[in-house]
Protein backbone atom coordinates (compact mmCIF):
# COMPACT_ATOMS: atom_id res chain seq x y z
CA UNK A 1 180.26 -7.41 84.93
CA UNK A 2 177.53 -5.32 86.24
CA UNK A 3 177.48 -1.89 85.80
CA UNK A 4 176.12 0.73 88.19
CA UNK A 5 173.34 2.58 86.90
CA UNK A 6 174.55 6.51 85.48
CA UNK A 7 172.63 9.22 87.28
CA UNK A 8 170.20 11.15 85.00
CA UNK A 9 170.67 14.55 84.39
CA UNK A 10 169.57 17.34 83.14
CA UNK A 11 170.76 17.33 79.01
CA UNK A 12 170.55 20.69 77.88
CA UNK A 13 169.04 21.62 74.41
CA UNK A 14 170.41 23.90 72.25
CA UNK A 15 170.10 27.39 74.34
CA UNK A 16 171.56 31.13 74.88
CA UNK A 17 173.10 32.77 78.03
CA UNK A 18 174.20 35.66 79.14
CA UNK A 19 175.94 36.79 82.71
CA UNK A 20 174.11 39.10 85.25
CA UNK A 21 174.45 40.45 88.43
CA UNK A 22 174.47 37.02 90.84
CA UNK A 23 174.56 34.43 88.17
CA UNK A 24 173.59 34.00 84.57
CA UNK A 25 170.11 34.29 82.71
CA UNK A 26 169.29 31.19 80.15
CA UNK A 27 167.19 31.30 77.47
CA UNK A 28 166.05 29.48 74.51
CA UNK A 29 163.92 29.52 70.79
CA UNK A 30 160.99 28.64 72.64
CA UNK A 31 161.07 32.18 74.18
CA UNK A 32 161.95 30.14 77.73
CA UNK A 33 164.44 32.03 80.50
CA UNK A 34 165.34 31.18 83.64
CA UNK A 35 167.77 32.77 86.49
CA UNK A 36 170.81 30.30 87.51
CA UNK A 37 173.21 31.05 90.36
CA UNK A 38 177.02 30.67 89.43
CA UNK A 39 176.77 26.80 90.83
CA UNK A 40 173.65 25.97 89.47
CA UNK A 41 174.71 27.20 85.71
CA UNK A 42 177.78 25.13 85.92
CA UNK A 43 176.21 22.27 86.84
CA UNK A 44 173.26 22.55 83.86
CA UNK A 45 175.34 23.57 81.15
CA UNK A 46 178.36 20.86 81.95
CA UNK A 47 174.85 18.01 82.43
CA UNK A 48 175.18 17.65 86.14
CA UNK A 49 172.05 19.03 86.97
CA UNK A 50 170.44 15.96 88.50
CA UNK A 51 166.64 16.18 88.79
CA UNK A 52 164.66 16.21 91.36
CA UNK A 53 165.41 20.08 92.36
CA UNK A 54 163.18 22.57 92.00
CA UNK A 55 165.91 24.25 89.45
CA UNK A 56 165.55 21.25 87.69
CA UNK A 57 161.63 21.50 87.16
CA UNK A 58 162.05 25.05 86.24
CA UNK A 59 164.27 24.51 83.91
CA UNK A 60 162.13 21.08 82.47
CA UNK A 61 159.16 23.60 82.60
CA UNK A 62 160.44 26.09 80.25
CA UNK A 63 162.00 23.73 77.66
CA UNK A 64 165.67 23.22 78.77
CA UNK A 65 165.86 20.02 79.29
CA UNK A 66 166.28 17.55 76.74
CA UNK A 67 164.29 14.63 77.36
CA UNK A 68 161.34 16.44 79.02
CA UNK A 69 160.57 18.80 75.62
CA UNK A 70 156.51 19.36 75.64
CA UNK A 71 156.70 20.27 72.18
CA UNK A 72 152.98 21.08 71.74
CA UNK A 73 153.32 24.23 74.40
CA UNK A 74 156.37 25.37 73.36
CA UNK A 75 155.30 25.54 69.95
CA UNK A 76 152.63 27.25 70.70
CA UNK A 77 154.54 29.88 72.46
CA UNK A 78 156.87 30.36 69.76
CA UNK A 79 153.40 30.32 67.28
CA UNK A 80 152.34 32.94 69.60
CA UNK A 81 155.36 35.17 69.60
CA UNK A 82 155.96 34.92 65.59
CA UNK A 83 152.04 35.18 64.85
CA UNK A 84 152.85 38.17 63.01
CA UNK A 85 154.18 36.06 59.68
CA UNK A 86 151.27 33.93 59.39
CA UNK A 87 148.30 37.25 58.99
CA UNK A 88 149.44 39.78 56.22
CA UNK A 89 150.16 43.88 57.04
CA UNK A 90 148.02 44.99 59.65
CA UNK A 91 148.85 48.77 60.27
CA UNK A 92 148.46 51.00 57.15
CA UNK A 93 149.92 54.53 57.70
CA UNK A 94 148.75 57.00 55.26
CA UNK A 95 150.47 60.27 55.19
CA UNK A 96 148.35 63.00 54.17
CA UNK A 97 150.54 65.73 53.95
CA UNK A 98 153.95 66.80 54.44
CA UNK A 99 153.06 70.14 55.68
CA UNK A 100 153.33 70.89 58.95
CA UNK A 101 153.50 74.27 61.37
CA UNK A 102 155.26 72.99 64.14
CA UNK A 103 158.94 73.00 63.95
CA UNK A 104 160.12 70.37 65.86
CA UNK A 105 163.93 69.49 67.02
CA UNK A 106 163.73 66.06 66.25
CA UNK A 107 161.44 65.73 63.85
CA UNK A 108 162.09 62.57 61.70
CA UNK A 109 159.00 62.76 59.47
CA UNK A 110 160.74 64.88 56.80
CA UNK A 111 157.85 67.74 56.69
CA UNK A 112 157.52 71.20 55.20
CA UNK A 113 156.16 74.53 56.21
CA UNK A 114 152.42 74.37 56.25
CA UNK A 115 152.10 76.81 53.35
CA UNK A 116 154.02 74.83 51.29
CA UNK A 117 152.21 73.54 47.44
CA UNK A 118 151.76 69.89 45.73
CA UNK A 119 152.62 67.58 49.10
CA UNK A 120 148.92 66.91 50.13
CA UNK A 121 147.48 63.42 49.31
CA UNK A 122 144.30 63.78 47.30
CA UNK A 123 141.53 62.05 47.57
CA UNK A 124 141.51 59.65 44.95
CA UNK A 125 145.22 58.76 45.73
CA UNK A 126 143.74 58.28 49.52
CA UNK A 127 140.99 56.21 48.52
CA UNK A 128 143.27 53.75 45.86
CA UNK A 129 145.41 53.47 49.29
CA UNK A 130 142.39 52.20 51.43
CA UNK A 131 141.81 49.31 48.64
CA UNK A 132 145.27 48.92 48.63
CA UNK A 133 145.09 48.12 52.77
CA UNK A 134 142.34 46.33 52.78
CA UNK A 135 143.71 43.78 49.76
CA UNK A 136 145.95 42.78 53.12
CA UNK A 137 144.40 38.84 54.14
CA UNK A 138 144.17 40.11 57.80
CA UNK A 139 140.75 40.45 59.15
CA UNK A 140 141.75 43.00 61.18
CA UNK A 141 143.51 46.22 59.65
CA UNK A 142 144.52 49.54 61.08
CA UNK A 143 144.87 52.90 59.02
CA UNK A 144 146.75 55.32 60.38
CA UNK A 145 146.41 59.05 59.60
CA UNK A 146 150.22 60.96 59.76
CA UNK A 147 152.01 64.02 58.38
CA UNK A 148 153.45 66.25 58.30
CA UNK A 149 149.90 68.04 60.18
CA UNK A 150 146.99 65.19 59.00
CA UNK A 151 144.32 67.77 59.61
CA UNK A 152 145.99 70.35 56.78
CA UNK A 153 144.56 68.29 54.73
CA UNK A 154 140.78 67.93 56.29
CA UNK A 155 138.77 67.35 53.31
CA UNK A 156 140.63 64.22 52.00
CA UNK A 157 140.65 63.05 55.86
CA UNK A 158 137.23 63.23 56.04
CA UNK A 159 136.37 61.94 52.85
CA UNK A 160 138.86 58.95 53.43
CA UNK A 161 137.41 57.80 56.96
CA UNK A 162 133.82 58.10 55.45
CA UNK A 163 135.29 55.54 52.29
CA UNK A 164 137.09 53.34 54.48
CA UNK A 165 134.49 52.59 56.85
CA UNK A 166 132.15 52.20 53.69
CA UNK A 167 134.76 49.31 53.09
CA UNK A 168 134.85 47.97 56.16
CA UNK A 169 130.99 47.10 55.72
CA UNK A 170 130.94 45.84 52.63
CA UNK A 171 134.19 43.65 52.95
CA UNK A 172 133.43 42.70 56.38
CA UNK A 173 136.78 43.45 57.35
CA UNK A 174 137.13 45.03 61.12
CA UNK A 175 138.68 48.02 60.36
CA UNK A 176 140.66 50.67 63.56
CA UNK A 177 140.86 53.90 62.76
CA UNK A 178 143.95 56.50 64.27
CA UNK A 179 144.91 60.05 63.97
CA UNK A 180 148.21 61.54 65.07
CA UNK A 181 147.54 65.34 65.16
CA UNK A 182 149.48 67.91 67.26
CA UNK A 183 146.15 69.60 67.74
CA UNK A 184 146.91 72.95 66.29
CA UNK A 185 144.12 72.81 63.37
CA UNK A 186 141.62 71.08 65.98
CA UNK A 187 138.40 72.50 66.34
CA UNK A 188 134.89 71.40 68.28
CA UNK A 189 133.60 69.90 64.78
CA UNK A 190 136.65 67.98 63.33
CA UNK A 191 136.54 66.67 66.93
CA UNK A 192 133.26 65.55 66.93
CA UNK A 193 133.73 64.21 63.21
CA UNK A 194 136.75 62.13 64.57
CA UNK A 195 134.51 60.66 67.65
CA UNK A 196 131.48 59.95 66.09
CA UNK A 197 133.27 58.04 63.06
CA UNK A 198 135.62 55.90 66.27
CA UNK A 199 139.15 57.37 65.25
CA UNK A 200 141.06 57.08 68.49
CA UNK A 201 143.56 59.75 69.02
CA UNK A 202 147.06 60.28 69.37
CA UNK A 203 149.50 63.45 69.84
CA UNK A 204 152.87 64.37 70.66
CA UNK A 205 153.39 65.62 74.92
CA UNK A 206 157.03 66.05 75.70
CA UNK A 207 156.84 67.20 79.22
CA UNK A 208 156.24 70.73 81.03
CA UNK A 209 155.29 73.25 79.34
CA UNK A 210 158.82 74.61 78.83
CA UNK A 211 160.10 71.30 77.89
CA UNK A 212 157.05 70.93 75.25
CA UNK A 213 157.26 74.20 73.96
CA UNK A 214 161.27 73.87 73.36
CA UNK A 215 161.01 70.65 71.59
CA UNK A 216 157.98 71.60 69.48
CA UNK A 217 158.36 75.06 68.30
CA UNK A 218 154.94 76.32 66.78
CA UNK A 219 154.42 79.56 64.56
CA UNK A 220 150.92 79.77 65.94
CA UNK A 221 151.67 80.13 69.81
CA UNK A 222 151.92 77.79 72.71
CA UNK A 223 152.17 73.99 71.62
CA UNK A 224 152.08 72.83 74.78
CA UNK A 225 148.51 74.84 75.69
CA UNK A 226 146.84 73.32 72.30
CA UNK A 227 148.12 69.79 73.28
CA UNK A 228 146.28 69.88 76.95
CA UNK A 229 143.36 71.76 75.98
CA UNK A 230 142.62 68.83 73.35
CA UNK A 231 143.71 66.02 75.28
CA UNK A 232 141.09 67.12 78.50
CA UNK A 233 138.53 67.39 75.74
CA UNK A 234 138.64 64.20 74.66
CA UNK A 235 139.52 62.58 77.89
CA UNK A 236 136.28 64.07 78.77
CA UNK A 237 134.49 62.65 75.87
CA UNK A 238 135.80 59.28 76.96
CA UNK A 239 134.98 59.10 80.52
CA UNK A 240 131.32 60.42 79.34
CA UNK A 241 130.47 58.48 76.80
CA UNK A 242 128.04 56.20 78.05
CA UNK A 243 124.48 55.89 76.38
CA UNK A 244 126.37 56.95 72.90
CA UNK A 245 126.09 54.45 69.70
CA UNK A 246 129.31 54.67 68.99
CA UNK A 247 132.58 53.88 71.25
CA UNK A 248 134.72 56.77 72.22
CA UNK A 249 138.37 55.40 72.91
CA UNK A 250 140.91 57.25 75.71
CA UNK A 251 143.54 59.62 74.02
CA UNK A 252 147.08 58.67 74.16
CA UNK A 253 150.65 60.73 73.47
CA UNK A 254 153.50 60.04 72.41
CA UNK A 255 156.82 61.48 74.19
CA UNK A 256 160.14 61.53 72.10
CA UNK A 257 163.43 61.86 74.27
CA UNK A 258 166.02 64.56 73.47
CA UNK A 259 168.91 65.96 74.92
CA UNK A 260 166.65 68.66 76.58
CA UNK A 261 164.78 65.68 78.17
CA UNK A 262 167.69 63.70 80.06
CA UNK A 263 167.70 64.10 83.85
CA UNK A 264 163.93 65.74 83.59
CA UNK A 265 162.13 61.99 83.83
CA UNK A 266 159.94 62.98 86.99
CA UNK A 267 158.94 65.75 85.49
CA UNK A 268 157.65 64.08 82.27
CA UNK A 269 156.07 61.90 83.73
CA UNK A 270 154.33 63.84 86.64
CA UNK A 271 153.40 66.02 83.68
CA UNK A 272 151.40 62.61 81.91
CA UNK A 273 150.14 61.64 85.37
CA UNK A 274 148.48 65.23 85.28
CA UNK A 275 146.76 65.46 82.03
CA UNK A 276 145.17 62.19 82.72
CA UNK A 277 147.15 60.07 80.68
CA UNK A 278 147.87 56.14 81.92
CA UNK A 279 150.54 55.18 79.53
CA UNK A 280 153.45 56.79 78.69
CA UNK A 281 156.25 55.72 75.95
CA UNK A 282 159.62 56.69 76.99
CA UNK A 283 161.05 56.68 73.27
CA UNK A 284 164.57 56.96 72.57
CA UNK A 285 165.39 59.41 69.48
CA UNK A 286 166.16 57.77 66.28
CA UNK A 287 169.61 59.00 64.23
CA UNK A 288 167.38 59.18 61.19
CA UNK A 289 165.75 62.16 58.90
CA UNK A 290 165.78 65.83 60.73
CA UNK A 291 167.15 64.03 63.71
CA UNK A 292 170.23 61.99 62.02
CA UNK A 293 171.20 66.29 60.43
CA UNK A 294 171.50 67.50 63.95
CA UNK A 295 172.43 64.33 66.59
CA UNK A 296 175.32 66.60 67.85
CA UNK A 297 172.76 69.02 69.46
CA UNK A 298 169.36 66.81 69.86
CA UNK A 299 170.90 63.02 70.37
CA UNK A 300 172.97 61.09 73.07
CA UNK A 301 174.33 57.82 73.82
CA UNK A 302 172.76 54.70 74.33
CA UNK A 303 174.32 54.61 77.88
CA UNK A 304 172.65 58.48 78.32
CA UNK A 305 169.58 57.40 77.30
CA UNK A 306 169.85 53.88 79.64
CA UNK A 307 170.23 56.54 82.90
CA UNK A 308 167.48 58.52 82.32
CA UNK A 309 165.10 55.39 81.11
CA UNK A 310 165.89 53.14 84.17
CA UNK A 311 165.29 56.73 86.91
CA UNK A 312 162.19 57.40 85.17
CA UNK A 313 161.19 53.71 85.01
CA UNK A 314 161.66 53.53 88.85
CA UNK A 315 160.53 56.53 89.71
CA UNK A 316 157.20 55.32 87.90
CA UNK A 317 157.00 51.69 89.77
CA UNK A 318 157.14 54.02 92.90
CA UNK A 319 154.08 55.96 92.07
CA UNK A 320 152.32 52.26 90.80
CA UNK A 321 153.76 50.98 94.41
CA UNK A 322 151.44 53.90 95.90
CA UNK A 323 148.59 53.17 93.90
CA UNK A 324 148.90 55.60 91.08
CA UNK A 325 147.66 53.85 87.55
CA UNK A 326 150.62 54.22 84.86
CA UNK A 327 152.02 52.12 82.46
CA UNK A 328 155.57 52.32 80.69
CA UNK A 329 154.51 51.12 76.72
CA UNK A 330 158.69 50.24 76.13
CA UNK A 331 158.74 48.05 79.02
CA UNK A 332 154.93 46.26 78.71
CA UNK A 333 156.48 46.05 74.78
CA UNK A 334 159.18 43.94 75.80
CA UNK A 335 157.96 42.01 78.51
CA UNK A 336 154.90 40.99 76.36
CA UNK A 337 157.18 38.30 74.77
CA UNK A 338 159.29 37.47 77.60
CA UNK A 339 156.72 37.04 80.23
CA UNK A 340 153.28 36.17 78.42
CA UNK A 341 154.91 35.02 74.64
CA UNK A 342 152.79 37.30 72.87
CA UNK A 343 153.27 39.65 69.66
CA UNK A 344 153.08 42.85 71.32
CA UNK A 345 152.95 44.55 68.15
CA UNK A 346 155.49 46.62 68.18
CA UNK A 347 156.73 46.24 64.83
CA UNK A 348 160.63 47.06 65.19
CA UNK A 349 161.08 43.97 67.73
CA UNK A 350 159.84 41.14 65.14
CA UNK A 351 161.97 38.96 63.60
CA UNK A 352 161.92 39.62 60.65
CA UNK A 353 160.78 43.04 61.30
CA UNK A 354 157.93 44.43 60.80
CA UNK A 355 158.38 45.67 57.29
CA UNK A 356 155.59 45.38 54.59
CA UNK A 357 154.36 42.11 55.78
CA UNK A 358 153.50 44.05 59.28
CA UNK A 359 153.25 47.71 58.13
CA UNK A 360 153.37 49.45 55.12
CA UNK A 361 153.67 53.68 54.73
CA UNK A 362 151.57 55.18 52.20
CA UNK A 363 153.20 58.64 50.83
CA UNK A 364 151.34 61.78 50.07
CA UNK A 365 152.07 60.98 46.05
CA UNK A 366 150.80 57.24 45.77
CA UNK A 367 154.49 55.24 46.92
CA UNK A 368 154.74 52.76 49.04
CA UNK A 369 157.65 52.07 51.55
CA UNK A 370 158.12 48.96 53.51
CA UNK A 371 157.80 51.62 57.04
CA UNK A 372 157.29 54.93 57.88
CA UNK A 373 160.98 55.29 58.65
CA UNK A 374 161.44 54.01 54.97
CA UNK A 375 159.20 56.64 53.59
CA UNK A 376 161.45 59.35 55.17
CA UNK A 377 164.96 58.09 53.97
CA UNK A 378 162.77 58.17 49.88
CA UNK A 379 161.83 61.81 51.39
CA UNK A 380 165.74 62.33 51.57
CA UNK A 381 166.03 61.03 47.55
CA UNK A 382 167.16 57.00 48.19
CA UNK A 383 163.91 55.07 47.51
CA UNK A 384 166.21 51.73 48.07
CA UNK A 385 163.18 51.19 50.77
CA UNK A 386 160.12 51.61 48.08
CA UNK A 387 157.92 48.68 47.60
CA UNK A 388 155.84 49.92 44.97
CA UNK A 389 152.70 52.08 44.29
CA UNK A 390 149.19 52.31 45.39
CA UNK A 391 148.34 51.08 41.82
CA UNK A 392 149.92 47.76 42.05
CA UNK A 393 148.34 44.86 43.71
CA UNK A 394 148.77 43.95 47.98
CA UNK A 395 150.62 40.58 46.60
CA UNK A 396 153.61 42.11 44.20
CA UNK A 397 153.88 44.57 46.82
CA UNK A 398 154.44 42.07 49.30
CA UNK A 399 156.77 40.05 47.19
CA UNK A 400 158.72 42.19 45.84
CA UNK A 401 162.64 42.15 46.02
CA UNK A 402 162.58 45.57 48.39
CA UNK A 403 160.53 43.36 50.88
CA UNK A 404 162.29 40.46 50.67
CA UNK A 405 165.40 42.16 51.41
CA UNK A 406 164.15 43.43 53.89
CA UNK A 407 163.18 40.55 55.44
CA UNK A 408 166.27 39.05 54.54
CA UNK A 409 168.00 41.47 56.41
CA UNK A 410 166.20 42.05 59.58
CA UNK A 411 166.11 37.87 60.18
CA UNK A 412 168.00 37.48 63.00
CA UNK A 413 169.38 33.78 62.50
CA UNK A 414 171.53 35.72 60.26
CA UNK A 415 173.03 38.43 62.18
CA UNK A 416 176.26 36.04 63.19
CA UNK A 417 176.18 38.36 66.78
CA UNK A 418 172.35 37.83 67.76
CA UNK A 419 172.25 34.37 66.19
CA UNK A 420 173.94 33.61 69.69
CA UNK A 421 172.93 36.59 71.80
CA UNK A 422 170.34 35.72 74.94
CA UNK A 423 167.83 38.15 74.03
CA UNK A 424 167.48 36.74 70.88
CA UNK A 425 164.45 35.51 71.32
CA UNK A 426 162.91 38.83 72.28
CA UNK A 427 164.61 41.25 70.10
CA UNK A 428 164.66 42.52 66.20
CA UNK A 429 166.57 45.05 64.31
CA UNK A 430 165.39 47.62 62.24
CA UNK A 431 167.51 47.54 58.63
CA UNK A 432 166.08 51.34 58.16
CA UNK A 433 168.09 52.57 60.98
CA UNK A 434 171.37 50.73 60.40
CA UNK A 435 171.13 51.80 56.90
CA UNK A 436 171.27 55.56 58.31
CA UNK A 437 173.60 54.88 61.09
CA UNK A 438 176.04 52.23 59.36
CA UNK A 439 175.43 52.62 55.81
CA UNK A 440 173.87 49.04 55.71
CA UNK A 441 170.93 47.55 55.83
CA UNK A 442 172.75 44.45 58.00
CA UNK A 443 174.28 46.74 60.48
CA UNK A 444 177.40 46.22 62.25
CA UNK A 445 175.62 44.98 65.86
CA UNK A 446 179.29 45.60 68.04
CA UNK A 447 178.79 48.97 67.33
CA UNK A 448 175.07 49.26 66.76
CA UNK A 449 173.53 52.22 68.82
CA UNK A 450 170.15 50.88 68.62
CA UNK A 451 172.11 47.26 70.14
CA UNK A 452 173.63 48.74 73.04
CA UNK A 453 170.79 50.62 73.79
CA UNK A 454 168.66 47.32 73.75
CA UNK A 455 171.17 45.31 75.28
CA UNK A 456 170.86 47.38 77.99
CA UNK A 457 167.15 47.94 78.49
CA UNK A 458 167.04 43.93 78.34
CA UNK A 459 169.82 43.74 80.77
CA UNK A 460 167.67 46.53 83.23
CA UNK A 461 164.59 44.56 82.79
CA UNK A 462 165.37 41.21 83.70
CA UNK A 463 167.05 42.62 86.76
CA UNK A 464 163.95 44.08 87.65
CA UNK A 465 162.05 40.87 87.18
CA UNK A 466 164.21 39.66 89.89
CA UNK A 467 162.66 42.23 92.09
CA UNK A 468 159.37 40.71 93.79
CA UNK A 469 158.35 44.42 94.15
CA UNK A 470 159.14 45.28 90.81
CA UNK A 471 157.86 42.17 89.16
CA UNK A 472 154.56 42.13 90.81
CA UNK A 473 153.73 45.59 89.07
CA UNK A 474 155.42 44.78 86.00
CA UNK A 475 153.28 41.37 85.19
CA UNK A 476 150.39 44.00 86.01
CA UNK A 477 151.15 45.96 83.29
CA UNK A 478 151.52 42.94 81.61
CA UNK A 479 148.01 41.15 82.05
CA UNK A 480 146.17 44.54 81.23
CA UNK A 481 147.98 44.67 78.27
CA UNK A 482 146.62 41.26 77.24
CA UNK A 483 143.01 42.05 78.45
CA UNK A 484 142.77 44.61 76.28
């Protein structure tokens, strides 16, 4: 007897959902997503989506349906989006001193008072650390200079920038250079130094004056006057740079958001708008260090945090909307994988994370911690996060049981809650903070802070990408970020 012919459908591979406002967002290990209405999901995830639809070819498009898997692109976006496993440690911090003379609220770098004795790096510990970086197989590295105050300790600055770039001629290796300074200790010839030798600089801006100046406390005067005096100068330097033989790159900050900063979003980021400034980070505070001591008067929740991130975040599509040129780095970040599946480089949302095989922190005395963040919990007496020494070699470093427990634990096929979760594919946990915050370097993700505060900056974002308004300035941000 003949049979009638079954209608295809659309067979759904293995993927991850989660509800939103209006329907449900889908999304897969290829990094693919796609918006379905209420009707539409039940249809594809029961396999009685018939094709033909335009639903159908989106879905077909971005790897959800079974029989139409182009498995050469989607590889190569997932290659893309995990290229970070297949290069070696890229970014090298080296702290050169744990002195410091800024006091500030949050501070999570675990400093001491700039007159303390024995916590500068010398300069043969500096230069074993540069051979130590460039051992890395990248062909591209980046050495970061940190603190505590990097410019306390000028002479071994110097002298390291002069014997890395040395290296970076005779190894052939390209080789970025970056300073994070508060500007206190800045003068007209470590400036000059810094530009002619192509270290692009970075400080700390928290706001307004007042705002700046509470959060940074400095024995010397006014933070917040240092910080814009230095930033114009080198802005200046930037925008006149032509005819120069060497490259002079734009100054950046940094913001970190504290109690004192909730409900003031316009007015941080008017304040980066003023000084010139076309990026700004909106960075939630991290329960670790200084900060983790005092979350009762500096901290907040990850739902306090969400308000003031999505008003600020509006507030600046407005000012893009009216044709003023600023970024958000958190949200280009994360919509680097979801929209262009692309390592954005932000080393805390890899799976596995970031640690030692994307960064490694270089301590004033020769250790070596998988992160920064690792190097302040040692600072605290619990070196369960030391990888070694800048005397051993780049490869026992990078295979040794600290790093592969760290990997281990920051993989998130094995978290049993974001082996399912839709933003899986975007996301990555940090074992460093749940080993503060949960006294494990798994974590507990029900009642992660760092989760819920994710969950909902996904949750905010893909709404927005809803928005043809909002999505039109956000794949902007996007493609610059890729041209660059």
């Amino acid at each position: 007897m003949a049979r009638k012919p079954a209608v295809k459908t659309a067979e759904a591979p293995d993927f991850r959902f989660r509800r939103l406002d209006g329907g449900f967002l889908v999304t897969n290990d290829f990094g693919g997503h796609a918006f379905l209405s209420n009707s539409d999901f039940s249809r594809y995830s029961t396999g009685r989506l018939a094709p033909g639809s335009k639903v159908y070819d989106g879905l077909a498009a971005g790897g959800f349906v079974k029989d139409r898997l182009n498995f050469e692109s989607l590889f190569g976006n997932w290659r893309s989006r995990n290229e970070s496993v297949f290069y070696g440690t890229g970014l090298h911090i080296f702290v050169l001193t744990l002195r410091c003379n800024h006091k500030c609220a949050y501070c999570q770098s675990s400093v001491a008072g700039e007159k303390a004795e024995n916590l500068d790096m010398s300069l043969p510990i500096a230069k074993k650390s540069v051979d130590l970086a460039f051992q890395s197989p990248r062909s591209a590295i980046t050495i970061e200079f940190q603190g505590g105050e990097p410019l306390a300790n000028w002479d071994v600055l110097s002298g390291t920038i002069k014997y890395a770039r040395l290296k970076e001629k005779r190894t052939g290796k390209k080789l970025t250079l970056a300073l994070v300074s508060n500007f206190s200790l800045m003068d007209e010839a470590k400036a000059a130094f810094l530009l002619e030798n192509e270290v692009s600089i970075c400080t700390s801006l928290d706001g307004p004056e007042a705002l700046h100046n509470a959060n940074r406390t400095y024995a010397g005067g006014n933070s917040h006057k240092q910080t814009v005096k230095w930033l114009k100068h080198f802005n200046a330097s930037h925008d006149s740079q032509y005819g120069l033989k060497y490259r002079v790159f734009k100054p950046s900050a940094l913001l970190t958001v504290s109690k004192r900063t909730l409900g003031r979003g316009r007015e941080v980021v008017d304040e980066y708008i003023g000084r010139g400034l076309e990026e700004i980070f909106l960075r939630p505070l991290a329960p670790i260090g200084y900060a983790k001591k005092h979350w009762g008067a500096i901290g907040y929740t990850p739902e306090e945090f969400l308000k003031f991130y999505k008003e600020a975040l509006r507030y600046i599509l407005r000012k893009n909307q009216a044709g003023v040129k600023i970024r958000e780095k958190f949200a280009v970040l994360l919509l680097s994988k979801i929209l262009k599946s692309r390592d954005s480089g932000y080393l805390d949302m890899r799976c596995p994370c970031g640690a030692s095989t994307g960064q490694l922190a270089y301590n004033y005395n020769g250790d070596v911690y998988t992160c920064d963040e690792a190097r302040m919990v040692g600072w605290g007496g619990d070196d369960i996060f030391k990888a070694g020494t800048v005397r051993d070699k780049y490869e026992d470093i990078i295979s040794s049981p600290t790093t592969k427990t760290v990997c281990a634990a920051s993989n998130l096929e094995s978290q049993p809650l974001c082996h399912r979760c839709a933003y899986r594919p975007y996301c990555g946990v940090c074992p460093v903070v749940n080993y503060e915050a949960q006294n494990s370097i798994w974590g507990q993700m029900p009642a992660n802070y760092r989760c819920r505060l994710l969950t909902g900056l996904f949750d905010f974002l893909f709404g927005l990408l809803r928005d043809a308004k909002s999505r039109s300035v956000l794949e902007t941000w996007v493609n610059a970020g890729a041209s660059r």
